[in-house]
PDB file of N, CA and C in Angstrom:
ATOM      1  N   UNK A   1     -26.857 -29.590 -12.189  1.00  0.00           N
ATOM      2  CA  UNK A   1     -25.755 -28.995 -11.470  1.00  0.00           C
ATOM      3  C   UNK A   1     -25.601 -29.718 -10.142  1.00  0.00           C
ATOM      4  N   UNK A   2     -24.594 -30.331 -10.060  1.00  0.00           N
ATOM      5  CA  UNK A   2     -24.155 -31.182  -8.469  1.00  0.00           C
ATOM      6  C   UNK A   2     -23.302 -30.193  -7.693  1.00  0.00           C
ATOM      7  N   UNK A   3     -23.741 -30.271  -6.872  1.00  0.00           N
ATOM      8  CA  UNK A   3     -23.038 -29.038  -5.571  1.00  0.00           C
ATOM      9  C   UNK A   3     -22.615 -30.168  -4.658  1.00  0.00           C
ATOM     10  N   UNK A   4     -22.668 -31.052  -4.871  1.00  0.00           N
ATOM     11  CA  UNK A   4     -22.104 -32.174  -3.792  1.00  0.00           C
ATOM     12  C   UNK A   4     -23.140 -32.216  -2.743  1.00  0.00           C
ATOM     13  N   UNK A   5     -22.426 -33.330  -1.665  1.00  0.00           N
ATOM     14  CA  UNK A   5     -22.847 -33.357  -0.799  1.00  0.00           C
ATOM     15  C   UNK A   5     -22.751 -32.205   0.341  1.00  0.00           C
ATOM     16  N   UNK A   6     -23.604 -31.657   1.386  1.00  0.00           N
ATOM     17  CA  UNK A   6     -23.874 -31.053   2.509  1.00  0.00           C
ATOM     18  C   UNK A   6     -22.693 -31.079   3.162  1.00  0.00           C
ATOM     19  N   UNK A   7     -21.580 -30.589   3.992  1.00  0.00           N
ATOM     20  CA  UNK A   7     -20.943 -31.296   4.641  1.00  0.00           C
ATOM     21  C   UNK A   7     -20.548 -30.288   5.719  1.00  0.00           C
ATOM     22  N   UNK A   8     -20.807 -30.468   7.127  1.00  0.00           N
ATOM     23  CA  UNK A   8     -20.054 -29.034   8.215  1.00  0.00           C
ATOM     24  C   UNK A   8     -19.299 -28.888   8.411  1.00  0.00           C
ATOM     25  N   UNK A   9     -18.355 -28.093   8.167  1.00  0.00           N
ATOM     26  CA  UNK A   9     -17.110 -27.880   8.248  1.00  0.00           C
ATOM     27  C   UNK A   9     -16.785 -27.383  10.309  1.00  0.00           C
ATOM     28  N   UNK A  10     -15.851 -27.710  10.645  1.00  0.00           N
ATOM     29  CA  UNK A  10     -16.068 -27.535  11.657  1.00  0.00           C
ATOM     30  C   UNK A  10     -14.627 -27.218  11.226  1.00  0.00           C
ATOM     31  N   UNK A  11     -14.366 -25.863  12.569  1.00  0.00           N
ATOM     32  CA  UNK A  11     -13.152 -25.268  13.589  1.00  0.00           C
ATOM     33  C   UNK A  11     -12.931 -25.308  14.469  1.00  0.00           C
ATOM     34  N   UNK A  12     -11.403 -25.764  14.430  1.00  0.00           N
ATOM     35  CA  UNK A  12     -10.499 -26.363  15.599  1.00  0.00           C
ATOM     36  C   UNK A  12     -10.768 -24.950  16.912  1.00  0.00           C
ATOM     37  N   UNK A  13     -11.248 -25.433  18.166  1.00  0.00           N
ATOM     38  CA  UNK A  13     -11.497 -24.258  18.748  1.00  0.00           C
ATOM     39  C   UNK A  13      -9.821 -23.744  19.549  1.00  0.00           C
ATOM     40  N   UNK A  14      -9.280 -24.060  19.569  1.00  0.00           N
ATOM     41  CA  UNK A  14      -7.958 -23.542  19.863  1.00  0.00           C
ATOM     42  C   UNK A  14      -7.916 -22.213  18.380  1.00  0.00           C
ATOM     43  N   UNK A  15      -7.725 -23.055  17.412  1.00  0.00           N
ATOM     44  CA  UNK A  15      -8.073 -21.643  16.280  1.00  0.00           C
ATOM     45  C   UNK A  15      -8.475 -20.867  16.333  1.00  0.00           C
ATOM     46  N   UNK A  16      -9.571 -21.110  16.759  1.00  0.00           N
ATOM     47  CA  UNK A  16     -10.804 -19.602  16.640  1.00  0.00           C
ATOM     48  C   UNK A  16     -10.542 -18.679  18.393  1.00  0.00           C
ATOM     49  N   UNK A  17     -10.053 -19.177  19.215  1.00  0.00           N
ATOM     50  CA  UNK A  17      -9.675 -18.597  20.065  1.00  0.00           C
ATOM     51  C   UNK A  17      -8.478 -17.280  19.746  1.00  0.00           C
ATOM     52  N   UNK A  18      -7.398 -18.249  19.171  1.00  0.00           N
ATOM     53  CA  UNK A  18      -6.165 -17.782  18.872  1.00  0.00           C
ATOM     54  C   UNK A  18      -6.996 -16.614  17.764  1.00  0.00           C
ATOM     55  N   UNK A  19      -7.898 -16.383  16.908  1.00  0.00           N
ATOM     56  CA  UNK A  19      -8.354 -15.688  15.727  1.00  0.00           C
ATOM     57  C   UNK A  19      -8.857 -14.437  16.884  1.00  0.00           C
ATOM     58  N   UNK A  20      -9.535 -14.972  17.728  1.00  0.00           N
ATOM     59  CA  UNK A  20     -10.381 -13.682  18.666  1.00  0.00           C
ATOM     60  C   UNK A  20      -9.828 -12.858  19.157  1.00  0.00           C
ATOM     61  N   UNK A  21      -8.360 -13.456  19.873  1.00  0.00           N
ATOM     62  CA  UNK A  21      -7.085 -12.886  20.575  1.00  0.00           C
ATOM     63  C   UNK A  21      -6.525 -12.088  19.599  1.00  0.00           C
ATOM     64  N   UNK A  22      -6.264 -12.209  18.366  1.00  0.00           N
ATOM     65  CA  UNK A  22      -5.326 -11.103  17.336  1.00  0.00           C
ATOM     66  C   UNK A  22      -6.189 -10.424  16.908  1.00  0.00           C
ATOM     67  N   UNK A  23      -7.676 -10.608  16.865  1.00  0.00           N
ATOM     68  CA  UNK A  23      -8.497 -10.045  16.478  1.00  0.00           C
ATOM     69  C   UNK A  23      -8.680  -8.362  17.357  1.00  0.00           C
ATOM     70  N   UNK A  24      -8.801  -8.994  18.353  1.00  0.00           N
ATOM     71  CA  UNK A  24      -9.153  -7.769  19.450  1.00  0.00           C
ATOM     72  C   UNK A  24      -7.657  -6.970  19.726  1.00  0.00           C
ATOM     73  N   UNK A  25      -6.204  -7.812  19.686  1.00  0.00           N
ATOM     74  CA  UNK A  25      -4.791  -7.114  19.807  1.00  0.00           C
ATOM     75  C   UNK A  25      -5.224  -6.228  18.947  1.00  0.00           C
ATOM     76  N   UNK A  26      -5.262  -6.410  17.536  1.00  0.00           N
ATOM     77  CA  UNK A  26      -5.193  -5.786  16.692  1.00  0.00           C
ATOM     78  C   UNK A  26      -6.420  -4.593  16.589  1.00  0.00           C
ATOM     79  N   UNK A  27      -7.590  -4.725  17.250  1.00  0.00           N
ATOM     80  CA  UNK A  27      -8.637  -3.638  17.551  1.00  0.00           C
ATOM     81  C   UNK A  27      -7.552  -2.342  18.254  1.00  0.00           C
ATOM     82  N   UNK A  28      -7.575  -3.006  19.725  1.00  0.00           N
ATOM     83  CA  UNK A  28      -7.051  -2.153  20.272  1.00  0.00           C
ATOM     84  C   UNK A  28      -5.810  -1.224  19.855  1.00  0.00           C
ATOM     85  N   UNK A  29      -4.772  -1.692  18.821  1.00  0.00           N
ATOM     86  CA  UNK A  29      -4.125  -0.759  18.459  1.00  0.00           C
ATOM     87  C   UNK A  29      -4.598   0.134  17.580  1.00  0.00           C
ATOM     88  N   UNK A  30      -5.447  -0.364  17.025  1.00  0.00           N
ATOM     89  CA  UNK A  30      -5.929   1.002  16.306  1.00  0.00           C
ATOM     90  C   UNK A  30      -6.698   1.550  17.022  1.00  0.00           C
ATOM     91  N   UNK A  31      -7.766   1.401  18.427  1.00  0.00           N
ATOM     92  CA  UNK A  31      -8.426   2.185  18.683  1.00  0.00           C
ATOM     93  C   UNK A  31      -7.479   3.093  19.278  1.00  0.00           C
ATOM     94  N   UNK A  32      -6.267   2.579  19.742  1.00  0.00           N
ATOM     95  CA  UNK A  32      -5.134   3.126  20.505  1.00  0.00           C
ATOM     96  C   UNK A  32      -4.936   4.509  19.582  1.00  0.00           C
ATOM     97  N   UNK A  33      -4.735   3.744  18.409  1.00  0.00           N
ATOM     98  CA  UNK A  33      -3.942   5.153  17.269  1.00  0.00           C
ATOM     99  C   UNK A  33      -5.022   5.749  16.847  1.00  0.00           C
ATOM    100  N   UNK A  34      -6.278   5.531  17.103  1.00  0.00           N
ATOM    101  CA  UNK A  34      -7.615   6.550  16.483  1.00  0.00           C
ATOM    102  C   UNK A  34      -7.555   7.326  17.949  1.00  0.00           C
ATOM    103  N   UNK A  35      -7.432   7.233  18.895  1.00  0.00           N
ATOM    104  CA  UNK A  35      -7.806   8.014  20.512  1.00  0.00           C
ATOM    105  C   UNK A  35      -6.508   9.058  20.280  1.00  0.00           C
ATOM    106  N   UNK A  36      -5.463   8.662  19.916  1.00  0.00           N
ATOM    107  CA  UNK A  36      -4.087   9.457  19.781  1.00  0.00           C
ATOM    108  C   UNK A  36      -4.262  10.773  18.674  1.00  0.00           C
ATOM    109  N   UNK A  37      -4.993  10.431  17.696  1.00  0.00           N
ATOM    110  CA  UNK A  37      -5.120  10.910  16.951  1.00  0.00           C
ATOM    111  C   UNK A  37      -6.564  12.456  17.765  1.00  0.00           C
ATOM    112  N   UNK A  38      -7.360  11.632  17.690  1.00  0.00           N
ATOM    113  CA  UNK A  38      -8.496  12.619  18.267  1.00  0.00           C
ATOM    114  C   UNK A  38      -8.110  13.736  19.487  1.00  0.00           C
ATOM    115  N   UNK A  39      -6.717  13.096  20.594  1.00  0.00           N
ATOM    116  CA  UNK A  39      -6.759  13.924  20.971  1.00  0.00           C
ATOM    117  C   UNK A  39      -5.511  14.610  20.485  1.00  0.00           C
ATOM    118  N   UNK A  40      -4.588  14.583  19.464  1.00  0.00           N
ATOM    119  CA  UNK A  40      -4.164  15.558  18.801  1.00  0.00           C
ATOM    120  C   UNK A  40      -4.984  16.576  18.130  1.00  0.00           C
ATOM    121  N   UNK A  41      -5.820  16.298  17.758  1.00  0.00           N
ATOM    122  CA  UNK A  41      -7.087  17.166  16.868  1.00  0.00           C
ATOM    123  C   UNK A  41      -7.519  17.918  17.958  1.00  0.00           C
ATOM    124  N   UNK A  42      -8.096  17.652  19.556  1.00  0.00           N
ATOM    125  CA  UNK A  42      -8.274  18.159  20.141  1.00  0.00           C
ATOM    126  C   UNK A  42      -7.119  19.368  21.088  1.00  0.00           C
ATOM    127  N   UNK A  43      -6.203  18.872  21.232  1.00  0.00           N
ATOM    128  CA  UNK A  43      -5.484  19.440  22.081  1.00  0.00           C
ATOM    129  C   UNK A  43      -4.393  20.590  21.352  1.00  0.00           C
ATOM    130  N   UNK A  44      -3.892  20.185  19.630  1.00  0.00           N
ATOM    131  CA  UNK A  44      -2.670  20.372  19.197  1.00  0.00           C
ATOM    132  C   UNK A  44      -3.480  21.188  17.249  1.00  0.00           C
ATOM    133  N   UNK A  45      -4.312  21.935  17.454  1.00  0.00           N
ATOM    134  CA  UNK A  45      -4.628  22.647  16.404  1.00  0.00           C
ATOM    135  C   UNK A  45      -3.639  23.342  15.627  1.00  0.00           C
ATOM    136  N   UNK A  46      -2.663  23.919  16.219  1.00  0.00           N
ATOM    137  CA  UNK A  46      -1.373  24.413  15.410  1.00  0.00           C
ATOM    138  C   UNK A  46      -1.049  23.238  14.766  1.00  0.00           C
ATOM    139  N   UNK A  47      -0.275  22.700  15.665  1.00  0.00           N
ATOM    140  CA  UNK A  47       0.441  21.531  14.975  1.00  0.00           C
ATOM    141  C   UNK A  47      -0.340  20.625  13.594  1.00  0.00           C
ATOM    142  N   UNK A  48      -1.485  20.525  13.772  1.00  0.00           N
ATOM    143  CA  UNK A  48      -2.267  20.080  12.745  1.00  0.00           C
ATOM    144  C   UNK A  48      -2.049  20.850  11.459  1.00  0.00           C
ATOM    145  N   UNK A  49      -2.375  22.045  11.524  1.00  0.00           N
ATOM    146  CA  UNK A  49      -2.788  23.229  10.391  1.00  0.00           C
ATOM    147  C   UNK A  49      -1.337  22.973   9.732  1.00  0.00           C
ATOM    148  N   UNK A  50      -0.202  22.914  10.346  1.00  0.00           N
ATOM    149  CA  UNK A  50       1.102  22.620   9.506  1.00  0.00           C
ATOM    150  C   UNK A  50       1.287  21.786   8.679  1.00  0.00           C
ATOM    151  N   UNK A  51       2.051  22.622   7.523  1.00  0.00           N
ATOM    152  CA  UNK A  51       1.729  21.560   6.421  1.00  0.00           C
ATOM    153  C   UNK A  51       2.830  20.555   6.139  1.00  0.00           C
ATOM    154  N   UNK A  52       3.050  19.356   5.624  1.00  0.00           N
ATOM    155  CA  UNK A  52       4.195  18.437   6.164  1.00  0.00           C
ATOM    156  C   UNK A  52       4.612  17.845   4.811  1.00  0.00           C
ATOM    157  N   UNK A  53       3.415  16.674   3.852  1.00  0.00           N
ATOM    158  CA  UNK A  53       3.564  16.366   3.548  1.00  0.00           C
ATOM    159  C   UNK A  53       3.598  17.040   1.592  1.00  0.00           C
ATOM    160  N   UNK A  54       4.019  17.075   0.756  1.00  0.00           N
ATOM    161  CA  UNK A  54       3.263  17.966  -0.694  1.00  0.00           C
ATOM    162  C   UNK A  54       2.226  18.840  -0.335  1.00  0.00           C
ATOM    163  N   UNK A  55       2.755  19.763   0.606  1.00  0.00           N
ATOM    164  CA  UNK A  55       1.549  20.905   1.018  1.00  0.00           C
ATOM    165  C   UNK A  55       0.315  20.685   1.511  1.00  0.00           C
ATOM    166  N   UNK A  56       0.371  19.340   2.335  1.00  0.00           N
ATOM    167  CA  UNK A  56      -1.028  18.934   2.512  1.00  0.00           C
ATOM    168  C   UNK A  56      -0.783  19.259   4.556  1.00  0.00           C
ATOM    169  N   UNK A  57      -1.935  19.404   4.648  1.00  0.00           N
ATOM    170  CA  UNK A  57      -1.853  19.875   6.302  1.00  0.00           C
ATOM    171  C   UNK A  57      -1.929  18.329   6.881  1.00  0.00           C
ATOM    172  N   UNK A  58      -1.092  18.209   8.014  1.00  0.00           N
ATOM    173  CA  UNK A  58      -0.872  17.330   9.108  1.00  0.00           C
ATOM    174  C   UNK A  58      -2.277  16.352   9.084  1.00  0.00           C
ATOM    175  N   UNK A  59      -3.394  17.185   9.811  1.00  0.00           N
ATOM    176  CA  UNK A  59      -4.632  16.783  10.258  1.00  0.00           C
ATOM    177  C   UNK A  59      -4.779  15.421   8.406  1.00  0.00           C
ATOM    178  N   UNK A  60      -4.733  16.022   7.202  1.00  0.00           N
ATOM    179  CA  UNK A  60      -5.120  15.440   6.224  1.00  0.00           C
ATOM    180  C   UNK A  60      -3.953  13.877   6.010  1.00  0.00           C
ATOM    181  N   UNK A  61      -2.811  13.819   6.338  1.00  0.00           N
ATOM    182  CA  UNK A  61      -1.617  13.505   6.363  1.00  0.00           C
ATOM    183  C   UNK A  61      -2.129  12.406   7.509  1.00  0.00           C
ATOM    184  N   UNK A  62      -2.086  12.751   8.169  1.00  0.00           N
ATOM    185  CA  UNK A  62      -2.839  11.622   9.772  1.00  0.00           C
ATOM    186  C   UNK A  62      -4.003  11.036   9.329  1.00  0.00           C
ATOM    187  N   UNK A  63      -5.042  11.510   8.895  1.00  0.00           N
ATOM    188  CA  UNK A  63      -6.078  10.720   8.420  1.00  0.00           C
ATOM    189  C   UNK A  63      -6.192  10.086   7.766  1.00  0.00           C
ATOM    190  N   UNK A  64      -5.210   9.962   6.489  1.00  0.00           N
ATOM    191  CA  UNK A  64      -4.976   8.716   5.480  1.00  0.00           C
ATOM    192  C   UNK A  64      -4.352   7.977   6.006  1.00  0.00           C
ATOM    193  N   UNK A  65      -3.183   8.181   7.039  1.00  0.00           N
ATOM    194  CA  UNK A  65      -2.299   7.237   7.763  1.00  0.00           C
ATOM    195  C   UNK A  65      -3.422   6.638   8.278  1.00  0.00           C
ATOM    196  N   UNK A  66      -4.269   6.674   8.963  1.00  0.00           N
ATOM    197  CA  UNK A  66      -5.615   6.079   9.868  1.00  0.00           C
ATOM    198  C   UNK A  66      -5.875   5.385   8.609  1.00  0.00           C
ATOM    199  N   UNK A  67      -6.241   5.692   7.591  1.00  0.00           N
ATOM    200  CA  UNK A  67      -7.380   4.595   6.592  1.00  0.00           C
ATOM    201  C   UNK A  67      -5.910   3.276   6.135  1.00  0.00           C
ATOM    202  N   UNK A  68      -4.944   4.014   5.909  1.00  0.00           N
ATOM    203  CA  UNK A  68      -3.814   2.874   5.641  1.00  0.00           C
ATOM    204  C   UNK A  68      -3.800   2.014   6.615  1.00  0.00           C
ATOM    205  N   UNK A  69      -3.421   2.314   7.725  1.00  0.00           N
ATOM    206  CA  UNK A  69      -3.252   1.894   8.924  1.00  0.00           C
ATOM    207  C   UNK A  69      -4.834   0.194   8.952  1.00  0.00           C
ATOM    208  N   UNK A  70      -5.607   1.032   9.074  1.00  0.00           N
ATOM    209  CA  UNK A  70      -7.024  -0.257   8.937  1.00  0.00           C
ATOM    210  C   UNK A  70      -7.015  -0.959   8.520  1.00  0.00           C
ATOM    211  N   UNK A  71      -6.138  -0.588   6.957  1.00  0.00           N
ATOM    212  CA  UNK A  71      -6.078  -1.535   5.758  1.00  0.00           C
ATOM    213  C   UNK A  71      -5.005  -2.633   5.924  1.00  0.00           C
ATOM    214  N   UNK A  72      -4.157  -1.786   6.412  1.00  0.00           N
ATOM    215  CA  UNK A  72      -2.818  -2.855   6.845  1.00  0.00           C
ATOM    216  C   UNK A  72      -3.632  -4.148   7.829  1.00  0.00           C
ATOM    217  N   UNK A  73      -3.976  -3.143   8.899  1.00  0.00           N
ATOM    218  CA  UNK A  73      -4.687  -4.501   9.707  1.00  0.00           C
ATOM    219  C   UNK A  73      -5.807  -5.341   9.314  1.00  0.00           C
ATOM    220  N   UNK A  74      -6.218  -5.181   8.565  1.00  0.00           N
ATOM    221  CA  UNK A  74      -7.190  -5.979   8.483  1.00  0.00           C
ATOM    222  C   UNK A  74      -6.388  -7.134   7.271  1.00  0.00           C
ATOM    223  N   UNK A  75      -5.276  -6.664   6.232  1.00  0.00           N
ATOM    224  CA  UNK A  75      -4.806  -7.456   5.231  1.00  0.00           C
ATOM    225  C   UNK A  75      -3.806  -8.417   6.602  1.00  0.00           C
ATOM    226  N   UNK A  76      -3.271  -7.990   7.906  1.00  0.00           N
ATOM    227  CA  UNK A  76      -2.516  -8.993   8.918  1.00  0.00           C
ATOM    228  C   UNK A  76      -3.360  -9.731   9.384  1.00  0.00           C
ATOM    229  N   UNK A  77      -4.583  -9.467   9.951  1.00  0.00           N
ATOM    230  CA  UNK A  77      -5.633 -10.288  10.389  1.00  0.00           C
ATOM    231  C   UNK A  77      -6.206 -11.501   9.559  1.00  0.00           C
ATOM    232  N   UNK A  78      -6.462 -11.212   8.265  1.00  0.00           N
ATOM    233  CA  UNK A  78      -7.011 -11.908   7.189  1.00  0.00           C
ATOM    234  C   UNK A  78      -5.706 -12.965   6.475  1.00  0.00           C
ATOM    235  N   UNK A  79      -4.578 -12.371   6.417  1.00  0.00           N
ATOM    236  CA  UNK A  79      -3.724 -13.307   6.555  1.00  0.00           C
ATOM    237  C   UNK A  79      -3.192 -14.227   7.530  1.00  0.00           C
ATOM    238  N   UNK A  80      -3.187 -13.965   8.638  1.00  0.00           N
ATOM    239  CA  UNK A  80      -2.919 -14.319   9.767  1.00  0.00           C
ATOM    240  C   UNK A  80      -3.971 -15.519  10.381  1.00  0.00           C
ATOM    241  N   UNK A  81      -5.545 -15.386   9.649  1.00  0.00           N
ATOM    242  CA  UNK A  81      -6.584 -16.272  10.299  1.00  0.00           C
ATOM    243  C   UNK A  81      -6.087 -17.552   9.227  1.00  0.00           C
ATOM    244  N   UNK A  82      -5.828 -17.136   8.071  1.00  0.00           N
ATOM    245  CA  UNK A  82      -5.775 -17.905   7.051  1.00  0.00           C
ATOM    246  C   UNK A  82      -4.426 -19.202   6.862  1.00  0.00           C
ATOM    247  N   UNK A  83      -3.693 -19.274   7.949  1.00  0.00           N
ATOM    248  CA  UNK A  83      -2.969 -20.180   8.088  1.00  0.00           C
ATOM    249  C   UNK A  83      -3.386 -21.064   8.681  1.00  0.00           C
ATOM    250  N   UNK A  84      -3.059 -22.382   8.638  1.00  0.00           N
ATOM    251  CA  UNK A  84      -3.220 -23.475   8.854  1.00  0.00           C
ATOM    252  C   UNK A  84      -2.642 -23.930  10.486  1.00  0.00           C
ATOM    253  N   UNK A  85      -1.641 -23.859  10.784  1.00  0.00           N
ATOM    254  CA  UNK A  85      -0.905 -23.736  11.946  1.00  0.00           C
ATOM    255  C   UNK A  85      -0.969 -22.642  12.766  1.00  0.00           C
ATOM    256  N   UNK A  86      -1.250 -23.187  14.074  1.00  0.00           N
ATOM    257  CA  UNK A  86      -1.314 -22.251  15.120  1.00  0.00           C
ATOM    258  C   UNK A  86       0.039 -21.742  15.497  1.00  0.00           C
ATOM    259  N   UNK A  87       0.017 -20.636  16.323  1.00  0.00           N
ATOM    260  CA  UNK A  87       1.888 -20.709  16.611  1.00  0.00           C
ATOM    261  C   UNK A  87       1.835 -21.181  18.056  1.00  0.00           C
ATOM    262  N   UNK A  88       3.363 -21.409  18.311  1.00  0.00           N
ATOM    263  CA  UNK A  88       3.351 -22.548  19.243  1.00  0.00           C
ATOM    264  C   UNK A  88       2.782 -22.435  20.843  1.00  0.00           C
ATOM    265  N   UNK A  89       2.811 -21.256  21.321  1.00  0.00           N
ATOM    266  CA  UNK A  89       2.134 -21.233  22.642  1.00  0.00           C
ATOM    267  C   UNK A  89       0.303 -21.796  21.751  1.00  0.00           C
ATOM    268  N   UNK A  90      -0.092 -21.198  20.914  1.00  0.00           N
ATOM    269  CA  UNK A  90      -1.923 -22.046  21.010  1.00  0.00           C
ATOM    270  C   UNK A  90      -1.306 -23.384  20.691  1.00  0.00           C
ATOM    271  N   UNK A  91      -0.609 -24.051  19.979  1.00  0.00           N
ATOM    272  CA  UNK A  91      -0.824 -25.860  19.668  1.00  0.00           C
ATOM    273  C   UNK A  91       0.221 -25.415  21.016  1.00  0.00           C
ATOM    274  N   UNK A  92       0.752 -25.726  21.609  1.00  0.00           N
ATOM    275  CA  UNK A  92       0.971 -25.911  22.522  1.00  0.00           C
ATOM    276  C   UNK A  92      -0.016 -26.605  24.181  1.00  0.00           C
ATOM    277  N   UNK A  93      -1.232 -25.278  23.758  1.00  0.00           N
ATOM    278  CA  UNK A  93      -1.815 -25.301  24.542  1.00  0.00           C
ATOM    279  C   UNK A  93      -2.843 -26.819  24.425  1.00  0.00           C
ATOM    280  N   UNK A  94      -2.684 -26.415  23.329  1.00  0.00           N
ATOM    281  CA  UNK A  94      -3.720 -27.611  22.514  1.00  0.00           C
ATOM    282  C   UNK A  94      -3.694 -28.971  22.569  1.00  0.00           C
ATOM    283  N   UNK A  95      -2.254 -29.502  22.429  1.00  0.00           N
ATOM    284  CA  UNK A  95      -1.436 -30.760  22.937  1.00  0.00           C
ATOM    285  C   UNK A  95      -1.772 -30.902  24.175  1.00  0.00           C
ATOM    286  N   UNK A  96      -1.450 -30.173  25.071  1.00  0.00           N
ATOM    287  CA  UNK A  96      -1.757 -30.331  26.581  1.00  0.00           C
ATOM    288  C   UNK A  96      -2.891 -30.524  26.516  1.00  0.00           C
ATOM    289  N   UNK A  97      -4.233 -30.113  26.394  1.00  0.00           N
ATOM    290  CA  UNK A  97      -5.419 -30.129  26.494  1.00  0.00           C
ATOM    291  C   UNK A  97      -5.547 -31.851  26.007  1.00  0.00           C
ATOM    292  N   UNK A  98      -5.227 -32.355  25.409  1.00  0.00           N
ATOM    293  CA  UNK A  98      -5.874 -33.748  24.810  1.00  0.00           C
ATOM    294  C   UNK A  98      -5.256 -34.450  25.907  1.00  0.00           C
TER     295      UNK A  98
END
C-alpha cells in the first residue's frame, strides 16, 4: 500500500486569520441569541408557557430554533472556510503585505 510521499501542507496565513474572524463573528451571534434566550426564560415565564407553534410551548419552539440556529452556523462556517478565495478586504490586505 503506497500512501505517497509525506508532504506539509501549509496555510496561507491571511486565510486562517480571515477563518478566526468569522469564526468568533459567528460565536458571538449565537452567544448573543443563547444570552437572549436565557434571559427570556428568566425574565418572561408567561410568555414562554404560551403555546405558538402545533401546541408546543414557546420555551420548546426557541430551543430547537437554538439547535437549528448552531447547525446553520456551523454548515456557514464550514462552508465559508472551505473556499479557496479570500474576499477582497483579506487578499486585499494580503497584496499590500508582499
Amino acid at each position: 500500500m503506497d500512501h505517497g510521499c509525506n508532504q506539509r501542507q501549509t496555510e496561507d496565513p491571511a486565510a486562517v486569520a480571515w477563518n478566526q474572524r468569522l469564526g468568533l463573528a459567528l460565536f458571538w451571534v449565537y452567544a448573543a441569541s443563547y444570552g437572549l434566550f436565557l434571559l427570556l426564560c428568566v425574565t418572561g415565564g408567561s410568555t414562554l408557557q404560551a403555546t405558538w407553534l402545533m401546541g408546543l410551548s414557546n420555551a420548546v419552539v426557541l430551543g430547537f430554533g437554538l439547535i437549528v440556529l448552531a447547525i446553520v452556523i456551523a454548515l456557514v462556517y464550514g462552508l465559508a472556510c472551505r473556499t479557496t478565495e479570500l474576499p477582497e478586504t483579506a487578499a486585499g490586505a494580503r497584496e499590500a503585505g508582499r
